[in-house]
N, C-alpha and C. Protein backbone atom coordinates (compact mmCIF):
# COMPACT_ATOMS: atom_id res chain seq x y z
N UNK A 1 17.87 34.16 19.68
CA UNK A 1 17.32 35.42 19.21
C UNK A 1 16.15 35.15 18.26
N UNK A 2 14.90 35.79 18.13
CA UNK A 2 13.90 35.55 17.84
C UNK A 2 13.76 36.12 15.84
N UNK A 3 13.52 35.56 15.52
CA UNK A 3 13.59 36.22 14.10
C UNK A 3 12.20 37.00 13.62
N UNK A 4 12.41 38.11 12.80
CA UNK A 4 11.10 38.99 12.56
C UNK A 4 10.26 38.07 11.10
N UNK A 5 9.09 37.96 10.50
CA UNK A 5 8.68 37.28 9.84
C UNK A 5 8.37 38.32 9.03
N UNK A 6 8.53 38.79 7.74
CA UNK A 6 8.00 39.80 6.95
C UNK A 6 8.02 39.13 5.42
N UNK A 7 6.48 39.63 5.48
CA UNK A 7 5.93 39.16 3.96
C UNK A 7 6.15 39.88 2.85
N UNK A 8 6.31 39.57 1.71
CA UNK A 8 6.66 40.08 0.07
C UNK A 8 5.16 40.78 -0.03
N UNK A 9 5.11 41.98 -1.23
CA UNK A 9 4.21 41.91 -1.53
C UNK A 9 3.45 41.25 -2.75
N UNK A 10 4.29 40.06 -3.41
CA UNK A 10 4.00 39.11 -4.08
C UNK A 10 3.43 37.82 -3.26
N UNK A 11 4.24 37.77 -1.96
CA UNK A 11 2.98 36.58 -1.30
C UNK A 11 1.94 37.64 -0.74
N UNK A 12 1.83 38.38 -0.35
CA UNK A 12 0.73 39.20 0.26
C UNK A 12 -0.33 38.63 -1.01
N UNK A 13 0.04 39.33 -2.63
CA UNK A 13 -1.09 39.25 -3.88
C UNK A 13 -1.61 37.45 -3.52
N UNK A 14 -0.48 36.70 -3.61
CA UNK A 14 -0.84 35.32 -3.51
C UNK A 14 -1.90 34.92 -2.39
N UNK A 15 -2.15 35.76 -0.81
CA UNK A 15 -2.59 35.03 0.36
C UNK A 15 -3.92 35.49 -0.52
N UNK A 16 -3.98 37.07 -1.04
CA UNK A 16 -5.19 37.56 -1.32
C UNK A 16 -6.38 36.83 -2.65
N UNK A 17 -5.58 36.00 -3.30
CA UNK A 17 -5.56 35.87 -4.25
C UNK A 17 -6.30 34.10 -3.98
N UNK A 18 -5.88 33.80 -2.71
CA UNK A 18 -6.49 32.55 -2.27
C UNK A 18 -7.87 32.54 -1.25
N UNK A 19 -7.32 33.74 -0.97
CA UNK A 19 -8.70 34.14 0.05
C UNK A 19 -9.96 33.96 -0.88
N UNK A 20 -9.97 35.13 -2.02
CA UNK A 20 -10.45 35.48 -3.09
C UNK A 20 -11.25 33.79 -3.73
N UNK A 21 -10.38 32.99 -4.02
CA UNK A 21 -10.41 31.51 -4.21
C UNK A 21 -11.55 31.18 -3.46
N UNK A 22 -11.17 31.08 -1.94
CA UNK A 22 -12.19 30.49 -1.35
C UNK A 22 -13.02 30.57 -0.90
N UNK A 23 -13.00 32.22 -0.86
CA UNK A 23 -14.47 32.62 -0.27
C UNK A 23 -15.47 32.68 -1.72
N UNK A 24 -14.96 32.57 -3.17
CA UNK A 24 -16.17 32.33 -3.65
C UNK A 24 -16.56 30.90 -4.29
N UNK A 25 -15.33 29.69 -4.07
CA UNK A 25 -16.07 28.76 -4.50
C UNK A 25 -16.46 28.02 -3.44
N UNK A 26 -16.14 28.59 -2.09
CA UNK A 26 -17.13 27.92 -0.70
C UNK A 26 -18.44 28.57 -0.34
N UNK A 27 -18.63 29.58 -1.15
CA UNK A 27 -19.65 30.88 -0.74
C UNK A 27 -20.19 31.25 0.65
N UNK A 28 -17.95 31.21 1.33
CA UNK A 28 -18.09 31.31 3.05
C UNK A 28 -16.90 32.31 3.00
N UNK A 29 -17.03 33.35 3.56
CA UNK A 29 -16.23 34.16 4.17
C UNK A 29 -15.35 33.59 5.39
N UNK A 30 -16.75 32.70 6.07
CA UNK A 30 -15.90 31.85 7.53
C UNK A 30 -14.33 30.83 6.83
N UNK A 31 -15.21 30.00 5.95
CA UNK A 31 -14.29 28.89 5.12
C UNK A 31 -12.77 29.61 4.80
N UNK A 32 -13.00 30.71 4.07
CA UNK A 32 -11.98 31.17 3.76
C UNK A 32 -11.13 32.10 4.40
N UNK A 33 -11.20 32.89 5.56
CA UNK A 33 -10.53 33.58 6.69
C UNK A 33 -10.13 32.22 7.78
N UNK A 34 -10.86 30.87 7.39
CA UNK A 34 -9.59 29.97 8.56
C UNK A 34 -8.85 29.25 7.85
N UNK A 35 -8.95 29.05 6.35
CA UNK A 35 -7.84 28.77 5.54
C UNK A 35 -6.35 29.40 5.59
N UNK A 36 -6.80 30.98 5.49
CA UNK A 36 -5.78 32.13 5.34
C UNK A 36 -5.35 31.70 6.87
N UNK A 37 -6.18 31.98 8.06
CA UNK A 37 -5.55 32.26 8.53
C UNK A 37 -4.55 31.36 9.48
N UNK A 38 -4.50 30.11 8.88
CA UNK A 38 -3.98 29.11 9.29
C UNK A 38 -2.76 29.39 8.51
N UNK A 39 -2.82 29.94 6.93
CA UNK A 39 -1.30 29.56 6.28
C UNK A 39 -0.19 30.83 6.85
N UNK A 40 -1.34 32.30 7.43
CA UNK A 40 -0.57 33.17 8.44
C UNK A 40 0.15 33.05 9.12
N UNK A 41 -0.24 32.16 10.25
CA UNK A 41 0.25 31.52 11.86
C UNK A 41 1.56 30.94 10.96
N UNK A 42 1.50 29.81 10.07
CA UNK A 42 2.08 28.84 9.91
C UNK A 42 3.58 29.21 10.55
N UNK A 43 3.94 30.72 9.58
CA UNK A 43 5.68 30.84 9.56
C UNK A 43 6.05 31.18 11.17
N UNK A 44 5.37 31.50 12.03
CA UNK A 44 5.29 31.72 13.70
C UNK A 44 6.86 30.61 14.11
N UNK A 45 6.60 29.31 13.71
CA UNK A 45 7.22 28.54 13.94
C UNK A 45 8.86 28.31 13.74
N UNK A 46 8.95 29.72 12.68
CA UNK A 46 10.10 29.27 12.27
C UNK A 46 11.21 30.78 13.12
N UNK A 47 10.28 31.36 14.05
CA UNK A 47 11.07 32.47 14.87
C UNK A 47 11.87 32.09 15.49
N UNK A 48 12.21 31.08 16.04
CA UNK A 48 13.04 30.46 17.20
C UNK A 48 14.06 29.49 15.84
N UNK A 49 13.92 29.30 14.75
CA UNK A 49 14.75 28.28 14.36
C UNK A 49 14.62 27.92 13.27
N UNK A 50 14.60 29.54 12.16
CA UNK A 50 14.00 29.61 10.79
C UNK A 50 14.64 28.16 9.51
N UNK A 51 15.31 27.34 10.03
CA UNK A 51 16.18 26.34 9.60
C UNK A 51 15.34 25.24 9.29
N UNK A 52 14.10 25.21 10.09
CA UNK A 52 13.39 23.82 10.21
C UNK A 52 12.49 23.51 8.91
N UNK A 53 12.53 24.46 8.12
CA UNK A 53 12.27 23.91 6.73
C UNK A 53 13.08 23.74 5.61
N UNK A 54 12.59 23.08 4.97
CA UNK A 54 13.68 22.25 3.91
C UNK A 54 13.90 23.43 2.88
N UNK A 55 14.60 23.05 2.13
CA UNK A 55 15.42 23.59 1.15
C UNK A 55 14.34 23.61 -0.16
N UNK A 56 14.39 24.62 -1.08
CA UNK A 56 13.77 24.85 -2.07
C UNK A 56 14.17 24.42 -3.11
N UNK A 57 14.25 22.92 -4.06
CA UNK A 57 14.98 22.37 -4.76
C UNK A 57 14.93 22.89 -6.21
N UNK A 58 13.55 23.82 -6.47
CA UNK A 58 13.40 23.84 -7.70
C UNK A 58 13.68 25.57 -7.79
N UNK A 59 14.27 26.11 -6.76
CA UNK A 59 14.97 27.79 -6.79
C UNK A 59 16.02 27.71 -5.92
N UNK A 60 16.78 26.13 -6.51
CA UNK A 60 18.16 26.66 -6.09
C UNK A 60 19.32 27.14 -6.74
N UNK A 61 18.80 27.41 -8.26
CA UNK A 61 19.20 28.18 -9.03
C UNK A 61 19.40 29.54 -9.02
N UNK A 62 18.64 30.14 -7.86
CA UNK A 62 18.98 31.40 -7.85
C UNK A 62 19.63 31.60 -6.51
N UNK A 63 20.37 33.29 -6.72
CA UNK A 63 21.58 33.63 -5.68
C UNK A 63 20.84 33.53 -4.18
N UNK A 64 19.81 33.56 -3.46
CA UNK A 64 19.12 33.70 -2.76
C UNK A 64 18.44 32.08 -2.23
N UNK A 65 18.71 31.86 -0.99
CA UNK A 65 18.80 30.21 -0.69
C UNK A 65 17.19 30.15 -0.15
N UNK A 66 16.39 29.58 -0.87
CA UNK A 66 14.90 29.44 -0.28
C UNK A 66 14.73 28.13 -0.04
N UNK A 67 14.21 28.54 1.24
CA UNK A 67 13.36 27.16 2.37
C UNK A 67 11.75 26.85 2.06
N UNK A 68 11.31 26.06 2.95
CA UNK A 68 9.96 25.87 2.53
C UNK A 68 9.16 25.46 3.92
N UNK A 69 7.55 25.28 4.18
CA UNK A 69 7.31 25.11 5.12
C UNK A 69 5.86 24.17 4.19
N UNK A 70 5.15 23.77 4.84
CA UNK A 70 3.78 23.05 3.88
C UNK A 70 2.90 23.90 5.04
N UNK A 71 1.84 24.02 4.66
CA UNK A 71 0.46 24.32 5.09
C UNK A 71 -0.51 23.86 4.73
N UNK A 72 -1.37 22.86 4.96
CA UNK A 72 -2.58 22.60 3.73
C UNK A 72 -2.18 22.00 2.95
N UNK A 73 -2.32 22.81 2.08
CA UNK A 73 -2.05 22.11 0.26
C UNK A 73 -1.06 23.56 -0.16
N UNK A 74 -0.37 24.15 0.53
CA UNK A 74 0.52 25.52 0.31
C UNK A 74 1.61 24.97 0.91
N UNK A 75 2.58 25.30 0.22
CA UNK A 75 4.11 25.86 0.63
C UNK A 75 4.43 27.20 0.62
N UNK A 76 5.12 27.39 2.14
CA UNK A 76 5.72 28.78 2.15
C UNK A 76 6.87 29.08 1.92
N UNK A 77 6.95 29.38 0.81
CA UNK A 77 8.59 29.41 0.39
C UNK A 77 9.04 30.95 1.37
N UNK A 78 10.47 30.57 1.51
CA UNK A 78 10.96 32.16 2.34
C UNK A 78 12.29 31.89 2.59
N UNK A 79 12.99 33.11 2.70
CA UNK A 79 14.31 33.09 2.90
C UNK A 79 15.16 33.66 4.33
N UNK A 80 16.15 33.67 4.37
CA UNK A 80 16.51 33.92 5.56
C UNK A 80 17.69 35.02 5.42
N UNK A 81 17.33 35.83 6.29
CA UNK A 81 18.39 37.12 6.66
C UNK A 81 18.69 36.62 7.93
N UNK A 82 20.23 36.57 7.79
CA UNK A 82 20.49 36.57 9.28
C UNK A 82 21.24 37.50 9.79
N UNK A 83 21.85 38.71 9.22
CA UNK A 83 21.73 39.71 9.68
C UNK A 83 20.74 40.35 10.35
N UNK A 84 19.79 40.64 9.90
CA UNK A 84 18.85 41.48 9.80
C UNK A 84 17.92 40.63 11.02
N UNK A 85 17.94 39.26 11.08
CA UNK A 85 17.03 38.29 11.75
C UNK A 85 15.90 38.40 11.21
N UNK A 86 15.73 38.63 9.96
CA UNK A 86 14.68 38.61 9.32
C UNK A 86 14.38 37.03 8.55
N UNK A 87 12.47 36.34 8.56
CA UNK A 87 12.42 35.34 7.73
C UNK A 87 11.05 36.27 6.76
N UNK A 88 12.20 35.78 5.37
CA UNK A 88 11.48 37.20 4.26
C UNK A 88 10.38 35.74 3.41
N UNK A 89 8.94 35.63 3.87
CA UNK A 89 8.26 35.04 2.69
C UNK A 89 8.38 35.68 1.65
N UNK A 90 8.62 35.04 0.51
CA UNK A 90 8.97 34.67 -0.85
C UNK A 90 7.54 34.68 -1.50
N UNK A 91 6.55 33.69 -1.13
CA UNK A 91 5.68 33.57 -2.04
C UNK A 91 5.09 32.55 -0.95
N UNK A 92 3.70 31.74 -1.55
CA UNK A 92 2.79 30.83 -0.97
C UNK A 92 2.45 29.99 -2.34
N UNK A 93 2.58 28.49 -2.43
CA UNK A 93 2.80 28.36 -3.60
C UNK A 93 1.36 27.10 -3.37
N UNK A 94 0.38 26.95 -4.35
CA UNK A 94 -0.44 25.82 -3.85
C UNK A 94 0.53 24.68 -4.76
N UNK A 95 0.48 23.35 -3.86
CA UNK A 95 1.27 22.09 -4.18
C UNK A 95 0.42 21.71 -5.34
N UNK A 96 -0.89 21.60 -5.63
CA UNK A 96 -1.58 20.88 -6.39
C UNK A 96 -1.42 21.69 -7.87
N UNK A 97 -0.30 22.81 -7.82
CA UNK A 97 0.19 23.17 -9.46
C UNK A 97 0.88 22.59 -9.92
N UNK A 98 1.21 22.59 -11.20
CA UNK A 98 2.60 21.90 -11.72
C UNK A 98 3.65 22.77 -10.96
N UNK A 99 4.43 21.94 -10.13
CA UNK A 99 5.17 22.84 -9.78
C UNK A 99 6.55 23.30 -10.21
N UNK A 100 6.80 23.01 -11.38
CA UNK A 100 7.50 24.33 -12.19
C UNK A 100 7.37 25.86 -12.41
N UNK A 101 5.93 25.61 -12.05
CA UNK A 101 5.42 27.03 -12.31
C UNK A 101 5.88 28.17 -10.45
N UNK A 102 6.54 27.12 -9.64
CA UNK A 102 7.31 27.53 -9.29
C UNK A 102 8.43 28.96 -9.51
N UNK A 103 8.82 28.35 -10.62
CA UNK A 103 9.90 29.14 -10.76
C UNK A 103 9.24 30.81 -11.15
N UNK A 104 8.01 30.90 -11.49
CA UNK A 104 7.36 32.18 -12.06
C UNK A 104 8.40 33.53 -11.30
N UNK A 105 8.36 34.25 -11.87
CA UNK A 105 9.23 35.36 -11.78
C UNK A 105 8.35 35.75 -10.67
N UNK A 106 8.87 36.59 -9.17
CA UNK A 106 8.14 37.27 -8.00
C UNK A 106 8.20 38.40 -8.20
């Protein structure tokens, strides 16, 4: 059974927020719509077998079990309904932060 992919609107602020990033320190609209839209596609992969990313080590503190996927220099953190067959992105996190800052409240 195929799982539905639905985004937060805290990663939504985050994709926008990178777009934003790169279209002005590449001063390319092109540069930065195949960045995005590569970290888009990414979660596609996880419809057939939302399992295939690893475990979120630094939010496994909370009640809610988050996975991860890499893109680039991004992780897609996201969780899994399996009721619902829903894979709920969480957030888009760039790797090159401290990543404690991880834990930032969504």
């Amino acid at each position: 059974m195929k799982y539905k992919v639905i985004w937060s609107e805290f990663s939504e602020k985050q994709i926008d927020e990178i777009f934003n990033y790169y279209e002005n320190t590449s001063k390319s609209h092109q540069v930065a719509l195949k960045i995005i839209t590569r970290i888009l596609l990414a979660p596609e992969k996880l419809i057939h077998n939302p399992k295939i990313g690893q475990r979120e080590l630094f939010l496994e503190n909370r009640s809610i079990q988050y996975h991860y996927i890499v893109e680039s220099n991004y992780k897609i953190i996201y969780s899994i309904d399996e009721g619902n067959k829903h894979i709920k992105i969480a957030d888009v996190f760039d790797t090159r932060q401290n990543l404690e800052k991880i834990e930032r409240e969504k």
